[in-house]
C-alpha atoms as a PDB file:
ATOM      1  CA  UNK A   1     -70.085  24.036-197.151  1.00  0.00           C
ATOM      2  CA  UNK A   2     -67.700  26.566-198.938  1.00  0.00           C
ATOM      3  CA  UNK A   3     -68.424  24.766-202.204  1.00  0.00           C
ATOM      4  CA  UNK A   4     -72.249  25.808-201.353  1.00  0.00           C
ATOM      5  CA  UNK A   5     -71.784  29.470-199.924  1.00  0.00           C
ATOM      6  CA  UNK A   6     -70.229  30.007-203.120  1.00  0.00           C
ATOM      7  CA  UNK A   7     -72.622  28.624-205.763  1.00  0.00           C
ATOM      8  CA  UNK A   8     -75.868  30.325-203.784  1.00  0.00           C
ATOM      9  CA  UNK A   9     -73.922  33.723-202.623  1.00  0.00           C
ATOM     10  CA  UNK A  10     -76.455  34.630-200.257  1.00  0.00           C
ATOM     11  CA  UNK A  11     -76.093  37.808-198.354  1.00  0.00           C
ATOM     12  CA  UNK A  12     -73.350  37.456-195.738  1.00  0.00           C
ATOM     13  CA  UNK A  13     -71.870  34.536-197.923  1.00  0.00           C
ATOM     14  CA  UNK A  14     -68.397  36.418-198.630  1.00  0.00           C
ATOM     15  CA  UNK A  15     -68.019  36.500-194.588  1.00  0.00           C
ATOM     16  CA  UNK A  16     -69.261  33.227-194.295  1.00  0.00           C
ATOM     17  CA  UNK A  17     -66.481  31.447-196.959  1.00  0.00           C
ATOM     18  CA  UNK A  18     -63.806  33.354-195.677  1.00  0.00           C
ATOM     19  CA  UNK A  19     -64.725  31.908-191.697  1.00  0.00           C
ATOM     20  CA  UNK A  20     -65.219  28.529-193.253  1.00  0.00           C
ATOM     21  CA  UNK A  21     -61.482  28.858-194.757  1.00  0.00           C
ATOM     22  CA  UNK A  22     -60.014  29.928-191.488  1.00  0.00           C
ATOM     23  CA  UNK A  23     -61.376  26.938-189.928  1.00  0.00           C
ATOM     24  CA  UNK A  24     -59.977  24.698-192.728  1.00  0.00           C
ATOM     25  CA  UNK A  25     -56.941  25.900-192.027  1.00  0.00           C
ATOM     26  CA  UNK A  26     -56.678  26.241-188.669  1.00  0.00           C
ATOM     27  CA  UNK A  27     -57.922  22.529-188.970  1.00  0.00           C
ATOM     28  CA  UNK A  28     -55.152  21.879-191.419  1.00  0.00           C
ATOM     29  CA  UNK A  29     -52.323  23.142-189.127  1.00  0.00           C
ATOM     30  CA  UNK A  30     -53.437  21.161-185.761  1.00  0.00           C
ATOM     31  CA  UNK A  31     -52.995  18.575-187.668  1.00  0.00           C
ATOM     32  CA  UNK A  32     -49.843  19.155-189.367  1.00  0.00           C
ATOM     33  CA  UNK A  33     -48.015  19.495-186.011  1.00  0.00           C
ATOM     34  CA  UNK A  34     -49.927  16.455-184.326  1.00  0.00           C
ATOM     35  CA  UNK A  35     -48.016  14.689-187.081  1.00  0.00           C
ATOM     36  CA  UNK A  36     -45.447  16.032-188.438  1.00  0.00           C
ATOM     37  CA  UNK A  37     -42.173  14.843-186.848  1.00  0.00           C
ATOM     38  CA  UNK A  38     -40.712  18.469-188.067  1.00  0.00           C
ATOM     39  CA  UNK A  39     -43.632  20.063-186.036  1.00  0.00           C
ATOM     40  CA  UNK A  40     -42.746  18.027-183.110  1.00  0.00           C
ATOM     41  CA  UNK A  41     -39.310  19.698-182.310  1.00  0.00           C
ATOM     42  CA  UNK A  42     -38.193  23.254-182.028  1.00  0.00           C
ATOM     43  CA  UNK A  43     -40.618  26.025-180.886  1.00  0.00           C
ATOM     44  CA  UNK A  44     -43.420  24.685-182.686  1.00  0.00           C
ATOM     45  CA  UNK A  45     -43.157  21.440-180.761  1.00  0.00           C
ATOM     46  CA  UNK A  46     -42.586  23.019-177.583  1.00  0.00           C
ATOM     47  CA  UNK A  47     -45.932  25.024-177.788  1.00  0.00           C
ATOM     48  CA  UNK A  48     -47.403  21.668-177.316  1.00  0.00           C
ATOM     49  CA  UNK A  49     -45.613  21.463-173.368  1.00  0.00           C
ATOM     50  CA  UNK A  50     -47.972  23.046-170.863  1.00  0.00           C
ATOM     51  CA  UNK A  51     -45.482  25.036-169.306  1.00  0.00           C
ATOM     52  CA  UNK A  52     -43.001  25.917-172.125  1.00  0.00           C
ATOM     53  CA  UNK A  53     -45.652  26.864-173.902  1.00  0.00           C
ATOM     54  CA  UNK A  54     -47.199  29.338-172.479  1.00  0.00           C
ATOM     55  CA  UNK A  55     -43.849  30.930-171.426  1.00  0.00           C
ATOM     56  CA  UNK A  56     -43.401  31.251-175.438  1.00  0.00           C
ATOM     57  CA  UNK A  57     -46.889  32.434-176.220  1.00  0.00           C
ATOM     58  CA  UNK A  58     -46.161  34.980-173.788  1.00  0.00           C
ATOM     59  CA  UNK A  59     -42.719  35.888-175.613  1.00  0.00           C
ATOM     60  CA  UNK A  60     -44.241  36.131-178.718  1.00  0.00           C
ATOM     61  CA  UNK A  61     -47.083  38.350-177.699  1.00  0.00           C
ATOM     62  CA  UNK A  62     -44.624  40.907-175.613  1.00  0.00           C
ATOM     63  CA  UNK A  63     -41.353  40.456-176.963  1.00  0.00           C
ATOM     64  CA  UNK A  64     -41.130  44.399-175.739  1.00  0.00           C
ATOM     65  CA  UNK A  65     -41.442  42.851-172.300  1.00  0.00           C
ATOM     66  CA  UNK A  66     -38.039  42.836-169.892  1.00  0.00           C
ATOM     67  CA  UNK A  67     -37.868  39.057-169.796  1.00  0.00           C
ATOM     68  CA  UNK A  68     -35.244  37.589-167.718  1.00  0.00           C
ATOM     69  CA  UNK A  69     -34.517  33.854-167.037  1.00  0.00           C
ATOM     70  CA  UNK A  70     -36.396  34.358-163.942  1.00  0.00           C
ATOM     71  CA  UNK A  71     -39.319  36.136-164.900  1.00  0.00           C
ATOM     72  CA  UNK A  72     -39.702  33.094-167.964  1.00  0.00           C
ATOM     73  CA  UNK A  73     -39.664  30.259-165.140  1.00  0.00           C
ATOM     74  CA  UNK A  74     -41.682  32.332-162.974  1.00  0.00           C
ATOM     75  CA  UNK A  75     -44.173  32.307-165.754  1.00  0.00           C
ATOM     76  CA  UNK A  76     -43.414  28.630-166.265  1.00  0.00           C
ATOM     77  CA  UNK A  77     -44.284  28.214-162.328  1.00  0.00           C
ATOM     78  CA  UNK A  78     -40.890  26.268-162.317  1.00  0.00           C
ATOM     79  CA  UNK A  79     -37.518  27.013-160.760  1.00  0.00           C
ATOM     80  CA  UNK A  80     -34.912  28.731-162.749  1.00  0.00           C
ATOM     81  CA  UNK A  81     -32.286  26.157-163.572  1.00  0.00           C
ATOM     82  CA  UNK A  82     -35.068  23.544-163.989  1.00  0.00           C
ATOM     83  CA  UNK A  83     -36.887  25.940-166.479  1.00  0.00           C
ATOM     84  CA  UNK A  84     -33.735  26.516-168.388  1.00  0.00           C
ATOM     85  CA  UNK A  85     -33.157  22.889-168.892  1.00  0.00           C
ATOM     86  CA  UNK A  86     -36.324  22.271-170.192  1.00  0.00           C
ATOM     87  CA  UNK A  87     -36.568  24.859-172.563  1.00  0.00           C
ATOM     88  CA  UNK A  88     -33.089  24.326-174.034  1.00  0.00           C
ATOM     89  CA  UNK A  89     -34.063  20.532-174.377  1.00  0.00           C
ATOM     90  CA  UNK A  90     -37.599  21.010-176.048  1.00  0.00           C
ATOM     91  CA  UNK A  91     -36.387  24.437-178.109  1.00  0.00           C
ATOM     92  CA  UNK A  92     -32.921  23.364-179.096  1.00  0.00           C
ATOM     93  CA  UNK A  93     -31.358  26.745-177.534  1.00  0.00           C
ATOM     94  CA  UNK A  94     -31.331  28.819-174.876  1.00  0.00           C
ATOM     95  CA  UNK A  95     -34.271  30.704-173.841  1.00  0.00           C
ATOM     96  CA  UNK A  96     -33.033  34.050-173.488  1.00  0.00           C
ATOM     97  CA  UNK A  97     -31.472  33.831-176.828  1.00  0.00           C
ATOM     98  CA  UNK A  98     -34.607  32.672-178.025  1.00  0.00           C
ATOM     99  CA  UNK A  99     -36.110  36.124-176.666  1.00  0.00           C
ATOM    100  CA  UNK A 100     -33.474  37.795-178.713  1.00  0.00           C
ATOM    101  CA  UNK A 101     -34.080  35.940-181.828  1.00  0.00           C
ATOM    102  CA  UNK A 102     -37.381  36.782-181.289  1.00  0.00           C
ATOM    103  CA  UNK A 103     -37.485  40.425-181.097  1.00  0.00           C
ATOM    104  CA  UNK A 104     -35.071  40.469-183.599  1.00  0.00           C
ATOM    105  CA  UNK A 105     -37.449  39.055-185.813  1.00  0.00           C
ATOM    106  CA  UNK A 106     -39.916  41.232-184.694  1.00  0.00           C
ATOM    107  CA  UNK A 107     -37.850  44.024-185.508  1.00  0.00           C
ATOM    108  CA  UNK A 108     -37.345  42.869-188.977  1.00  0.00           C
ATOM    109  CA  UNK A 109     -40.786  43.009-189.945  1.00  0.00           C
ATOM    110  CA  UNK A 110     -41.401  45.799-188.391  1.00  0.00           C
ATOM    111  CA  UNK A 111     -38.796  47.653-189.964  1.00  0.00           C
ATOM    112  CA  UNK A 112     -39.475  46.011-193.561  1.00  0.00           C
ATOM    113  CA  UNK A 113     -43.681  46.447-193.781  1.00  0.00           C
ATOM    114  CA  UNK A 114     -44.532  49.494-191.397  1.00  0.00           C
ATOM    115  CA  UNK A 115     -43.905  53.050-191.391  1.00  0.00           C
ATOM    116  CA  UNK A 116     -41.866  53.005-188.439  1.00  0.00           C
ATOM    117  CA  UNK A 117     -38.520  54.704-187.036  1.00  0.00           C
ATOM    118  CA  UNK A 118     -35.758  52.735-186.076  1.00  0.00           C
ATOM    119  CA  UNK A 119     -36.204  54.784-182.259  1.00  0.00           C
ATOM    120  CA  UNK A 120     -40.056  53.625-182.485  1.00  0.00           C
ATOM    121  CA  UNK A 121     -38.771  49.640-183.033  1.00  0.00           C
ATOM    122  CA  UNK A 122     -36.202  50.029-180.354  1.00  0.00           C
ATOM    123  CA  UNK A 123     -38.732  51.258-177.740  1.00  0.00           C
ATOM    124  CA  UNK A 124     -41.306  48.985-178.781  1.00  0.00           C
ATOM    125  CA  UNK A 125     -38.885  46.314-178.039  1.00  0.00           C
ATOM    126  CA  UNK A 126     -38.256  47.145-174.565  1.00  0.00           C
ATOM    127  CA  UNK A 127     -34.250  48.244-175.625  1.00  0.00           C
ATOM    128  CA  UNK A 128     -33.282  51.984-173.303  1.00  0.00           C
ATOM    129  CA  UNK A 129     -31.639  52.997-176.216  1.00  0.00           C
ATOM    130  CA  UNK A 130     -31.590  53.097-180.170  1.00  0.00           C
ATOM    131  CA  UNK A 131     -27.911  52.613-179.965  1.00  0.00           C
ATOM    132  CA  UNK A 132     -28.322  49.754-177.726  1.00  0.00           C
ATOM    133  CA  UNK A 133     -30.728  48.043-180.662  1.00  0.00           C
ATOM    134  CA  UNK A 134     -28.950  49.300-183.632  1.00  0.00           C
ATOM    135  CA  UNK A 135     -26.119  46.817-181.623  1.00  0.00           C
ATOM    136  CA  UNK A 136     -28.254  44.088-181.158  1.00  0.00           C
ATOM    137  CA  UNK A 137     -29.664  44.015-184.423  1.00  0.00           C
ATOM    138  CA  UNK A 138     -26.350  44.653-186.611  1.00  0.00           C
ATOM    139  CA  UNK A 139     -24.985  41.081-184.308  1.00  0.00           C
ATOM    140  CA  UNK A 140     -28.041  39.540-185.031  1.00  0.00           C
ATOM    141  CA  UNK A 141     -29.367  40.423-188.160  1.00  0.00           C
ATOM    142  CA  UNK A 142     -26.200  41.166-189.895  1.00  0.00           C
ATOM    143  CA  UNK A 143     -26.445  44.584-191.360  1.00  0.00           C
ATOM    144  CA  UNK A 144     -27.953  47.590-189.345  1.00  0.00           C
ATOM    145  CA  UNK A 145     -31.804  48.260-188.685  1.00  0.00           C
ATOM    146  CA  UNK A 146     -31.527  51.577-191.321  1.00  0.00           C
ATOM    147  CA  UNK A 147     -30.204  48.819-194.232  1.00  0.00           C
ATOM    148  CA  UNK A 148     -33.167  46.527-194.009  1.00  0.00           C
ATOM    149  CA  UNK A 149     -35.731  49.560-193.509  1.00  0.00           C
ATOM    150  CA  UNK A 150     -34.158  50.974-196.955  1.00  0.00           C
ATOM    151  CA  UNK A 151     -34.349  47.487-198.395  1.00  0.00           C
ATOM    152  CA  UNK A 152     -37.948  47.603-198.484  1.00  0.00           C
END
């Protein structure tokens, strides 16, 4: 079908390649992690557990977000300790320092592609304080949030 959008380039036919592609490749990916025994483990392979799942979709799309280990099982409709088990066992660490890797992440490419101030990245992450992230991210990261922003 892309093969033949592209030889008649019809109006529309630019949109219509580039949806095409996105399907291919979202196609490609499901089954990658179907399987892939690397896909299976990890975060990647937890996304596939109903419960875990959705608790790390829902990281991932607020990592601003005050998450505690309750508020994640909540989310998980499980109890805490229960939760926490789980998680470690499917993710391969804790879930709260999975929050942290997370935002720290998060931070990173915010910092390195966006116009942004280290105070915007703090608040964005949910952290009361620019000192309090600048913290955070120098343990995490390794060097401060200022260093990678002037990296790039």
């Amino acid at each position: 079908m892309i093969a033949a959008e592209a030889r008649e380039m019809s109006p529309g036919g630019e949109t219509v390649i580039t949806r095409l592609a996105d399907i291919l490749v979202i196609h490609a990916i499901r089954f990658w992690i179907t399987q892939s025994k690397s896909a299976q483990t990890g975060w990647l392979g937890a996304l596939q557990d109903s419960q875990i799942g959705r608790v790390i979709s829902k990281i991932h799309r607020h990592p601003g977000y005050a998450w505690t280990l309750e508020s994640l099982a909540s989310e998980a409709s499980m109890s805490r300790s229960a939760f926490a088990a789980r998680f470690t066992k499917l993710v391969g660490e804790p879930a709260m320092r999975y929050v942290t890797r997370w935002r720290m992440g998060t931070a990173r490419v915010l910092l390195a592609e966006r116009n942004v101030t280290v105070g915007e990245v703090a608040n964005t992450l949910g952290y009361e304080s620019e000192a309090a992230f600048n913290h955070a991210f120098k343990r995490h990261v390794g060097m401060s949030p200022g260093g990678v922003k002037r990296a790039h």
